[in-house]
Protein backbone atom coordinates (compact mmCIF):
# COMPACT_ATOMS: atom_id res chain seq x y z
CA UNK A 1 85.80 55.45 156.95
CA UNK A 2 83.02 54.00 158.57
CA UNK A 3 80.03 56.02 159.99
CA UNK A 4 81.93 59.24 158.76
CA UNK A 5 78.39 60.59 157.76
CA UNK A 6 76.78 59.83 161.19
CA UNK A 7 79.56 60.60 163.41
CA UNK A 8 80.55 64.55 163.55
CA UNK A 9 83.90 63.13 165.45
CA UNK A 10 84.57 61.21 162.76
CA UNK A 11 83.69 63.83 160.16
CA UNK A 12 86.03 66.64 162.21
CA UNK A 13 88.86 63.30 161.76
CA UNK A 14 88.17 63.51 158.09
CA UNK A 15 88.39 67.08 157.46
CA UNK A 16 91.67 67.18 159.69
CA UNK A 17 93.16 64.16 157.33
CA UNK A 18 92.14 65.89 154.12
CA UNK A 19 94.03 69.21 155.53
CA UNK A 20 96.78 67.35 156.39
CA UNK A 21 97.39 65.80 153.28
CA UNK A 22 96.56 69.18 151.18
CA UNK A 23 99.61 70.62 153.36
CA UNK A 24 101.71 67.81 152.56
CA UNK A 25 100.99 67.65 148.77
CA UNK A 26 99.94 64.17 149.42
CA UNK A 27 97.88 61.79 148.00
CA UNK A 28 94.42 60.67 150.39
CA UNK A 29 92.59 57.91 150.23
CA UNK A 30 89.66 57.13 152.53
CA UNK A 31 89.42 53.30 153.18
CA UNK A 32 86.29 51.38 154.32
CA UNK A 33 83.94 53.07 152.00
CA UNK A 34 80.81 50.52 152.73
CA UNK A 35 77.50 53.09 152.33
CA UNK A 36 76.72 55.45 149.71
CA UNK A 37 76.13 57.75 152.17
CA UNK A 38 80.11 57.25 153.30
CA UNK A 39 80.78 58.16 149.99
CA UNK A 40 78.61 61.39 149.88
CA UNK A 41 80.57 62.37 152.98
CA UNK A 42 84.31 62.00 152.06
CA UNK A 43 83.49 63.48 148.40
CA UNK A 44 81.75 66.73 150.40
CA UNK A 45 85.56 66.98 151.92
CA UNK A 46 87.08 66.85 148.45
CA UNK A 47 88.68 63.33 148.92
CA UNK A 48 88.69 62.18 145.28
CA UNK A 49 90.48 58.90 145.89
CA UNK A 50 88.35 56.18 148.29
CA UNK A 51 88.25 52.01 148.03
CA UNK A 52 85.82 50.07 150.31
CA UNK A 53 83.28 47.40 150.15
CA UNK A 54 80.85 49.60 147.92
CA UNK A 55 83.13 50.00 145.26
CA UNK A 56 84.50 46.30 144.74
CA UNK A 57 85.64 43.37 146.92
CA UNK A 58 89.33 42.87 148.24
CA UNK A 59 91.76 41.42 144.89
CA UNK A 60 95.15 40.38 145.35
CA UNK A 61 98.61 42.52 143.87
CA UNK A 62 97.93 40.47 140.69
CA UNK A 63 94.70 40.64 140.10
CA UNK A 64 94.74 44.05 140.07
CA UNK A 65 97.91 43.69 137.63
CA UNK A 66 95.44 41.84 135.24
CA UNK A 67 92.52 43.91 135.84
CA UNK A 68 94.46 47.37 134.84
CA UNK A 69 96.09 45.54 131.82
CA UNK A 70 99.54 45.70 133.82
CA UNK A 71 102.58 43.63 133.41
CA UNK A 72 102.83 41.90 136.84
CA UNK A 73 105.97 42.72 138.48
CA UNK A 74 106.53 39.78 139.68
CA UNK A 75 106.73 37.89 136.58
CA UNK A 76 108.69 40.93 134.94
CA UNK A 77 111.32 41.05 138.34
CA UNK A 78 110.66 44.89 138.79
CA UNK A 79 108.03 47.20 139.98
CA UNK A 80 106.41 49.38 137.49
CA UNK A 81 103.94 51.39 139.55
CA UNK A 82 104.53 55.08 139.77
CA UNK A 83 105.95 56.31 143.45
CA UNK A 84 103.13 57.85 144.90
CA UNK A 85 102.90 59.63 148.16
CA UNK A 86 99.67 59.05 150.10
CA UNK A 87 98.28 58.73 153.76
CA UNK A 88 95.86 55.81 154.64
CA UNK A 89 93.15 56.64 157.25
């Protein structure tokens, strides 16, 4: 979430979305994680799940199939990944 360590609006947004998904028993995952200072700030809120710039560049579905050693479900006809309930902010 970018400028979530310079912007307290931002960071209030954050702390709200991390609440929200703690209530819900839900997954979070902060996108647009470009600074290492970004990073700092979502971990300090206890988000433990984050992609972004920093961490890698965009992939498609199957290269991430590849990377994680996967069988890609589109060459298998089914969709092995796990249901997993999350929010996006």
């Amino acid at each position: 979430m970018a400028g979530i360590d310079t912007d307290p609006l931002r960071h209030a947004f954050g702390e709200a979305m991390v609440g929200f998904a703690e209530q819900l028993g839900a997954m979070l995952i902060a996108a647009g994680i470009e600074t290492h200072d970004e990073l700092a700030a979502v971990a300090t809120l206890g988000v433990t799940a984050v992609q972004g710039y920093l961490l890698d560049r965009p992939t498609t579905r199957h290269q991430d199939w590849a990377r994680w050693d996967l069988p890609d479900p589109s060459k298998t006809g089914s969709d092995t990944s796990p249901p997993i309930a999350s929010i996006w902010y």
